[in-house]
Protein backbone atom coordinates (compact mmCIF):
# COMPACT_ATOMS: atom_id res chain seq x y z
CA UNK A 1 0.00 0.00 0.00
CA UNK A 2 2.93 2.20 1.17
CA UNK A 3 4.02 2.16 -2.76
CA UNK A 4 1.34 2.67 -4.29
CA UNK A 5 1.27 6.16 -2.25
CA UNK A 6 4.43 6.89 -3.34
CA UNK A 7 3.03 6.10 -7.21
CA UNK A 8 0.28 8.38 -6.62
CA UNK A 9 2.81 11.38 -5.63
CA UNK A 10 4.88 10.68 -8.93
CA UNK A 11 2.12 10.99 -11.49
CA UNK A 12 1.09 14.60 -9.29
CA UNK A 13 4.57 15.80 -10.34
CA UNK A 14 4.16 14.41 -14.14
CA UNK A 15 0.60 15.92 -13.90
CA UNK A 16 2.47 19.03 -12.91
CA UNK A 17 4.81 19.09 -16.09
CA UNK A 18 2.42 18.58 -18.41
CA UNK A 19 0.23 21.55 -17.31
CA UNK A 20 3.47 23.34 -17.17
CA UNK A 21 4.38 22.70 -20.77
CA UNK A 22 0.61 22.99 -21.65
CA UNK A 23 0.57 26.58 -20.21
CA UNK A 24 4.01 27.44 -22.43
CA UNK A 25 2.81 25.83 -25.31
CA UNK A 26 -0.65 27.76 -25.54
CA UNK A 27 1.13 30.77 -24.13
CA UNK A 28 3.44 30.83 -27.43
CA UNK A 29 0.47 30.11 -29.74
CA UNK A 30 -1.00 33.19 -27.98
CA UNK A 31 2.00 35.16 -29.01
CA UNK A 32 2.20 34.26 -32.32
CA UNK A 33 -1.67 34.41 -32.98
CA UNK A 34 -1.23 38.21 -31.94
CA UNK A 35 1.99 38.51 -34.43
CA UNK A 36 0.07 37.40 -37.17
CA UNK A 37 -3.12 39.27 -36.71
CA UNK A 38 -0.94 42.86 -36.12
CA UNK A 39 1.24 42.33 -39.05
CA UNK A 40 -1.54 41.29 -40.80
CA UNK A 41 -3.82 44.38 -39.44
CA UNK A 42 -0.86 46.50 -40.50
CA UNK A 43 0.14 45.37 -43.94
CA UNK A 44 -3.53 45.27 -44.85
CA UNK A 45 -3.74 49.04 -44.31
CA UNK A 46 -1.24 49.85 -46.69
CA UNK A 47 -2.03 50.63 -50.39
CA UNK A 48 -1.20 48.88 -53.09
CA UNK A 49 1.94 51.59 -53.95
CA UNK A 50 3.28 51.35 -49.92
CA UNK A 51 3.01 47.62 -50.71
CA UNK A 52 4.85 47.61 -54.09
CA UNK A 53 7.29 50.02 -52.13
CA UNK A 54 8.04 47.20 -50.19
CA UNK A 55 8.42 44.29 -52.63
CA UNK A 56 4.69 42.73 -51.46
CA UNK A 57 0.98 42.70 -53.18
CA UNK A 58 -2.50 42.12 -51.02
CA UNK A 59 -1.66 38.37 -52.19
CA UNK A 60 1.49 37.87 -50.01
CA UNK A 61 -0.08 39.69 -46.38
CA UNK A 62 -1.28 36.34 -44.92
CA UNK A 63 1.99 34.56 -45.77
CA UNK A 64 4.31 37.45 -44.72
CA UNK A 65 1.98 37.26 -41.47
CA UNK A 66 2.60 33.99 -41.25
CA UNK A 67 6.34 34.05 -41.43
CA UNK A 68 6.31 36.73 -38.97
CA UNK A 69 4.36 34.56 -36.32
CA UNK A 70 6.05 31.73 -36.79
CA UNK A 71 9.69 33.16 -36.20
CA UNK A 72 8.23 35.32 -33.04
């Protein structure tokens, strides 16, 4: 009985790590979800000219976004 206590207590501190890596992973998706949508909020404001300025079309904003989010 004793060890199965002692089982008990180890899969509390497992438990723990997952919620720990589940709270950084959603935390980072959260960062890059807010990337992409501000880029993307930005770039879409532009006109076609500021975009051609830059070397990007309306066609490119959600992968530029993207790229963005991802490397953030």
């Amino acid at each position: 009985m004793a060890m199965a206590g002692n089982m008990n207590g180890n899969r509390g501190e497992v438990g723990a790590g997952r919620i720990s890596a589940l709270m950084t992973a959603l935390s980072d998706q959260v960062r890059r979800v807010r990337v992409y949508r501000s880029v993307s909020a930005e770039l879409s404001a532009l006109s076609d000219r500021e975009l051609n300025d830059l070397g990007l079309s309306k066609a490119m904003i959600a992968n530029v976004a993207r790229e963005a989010a991802r490397v953030a």
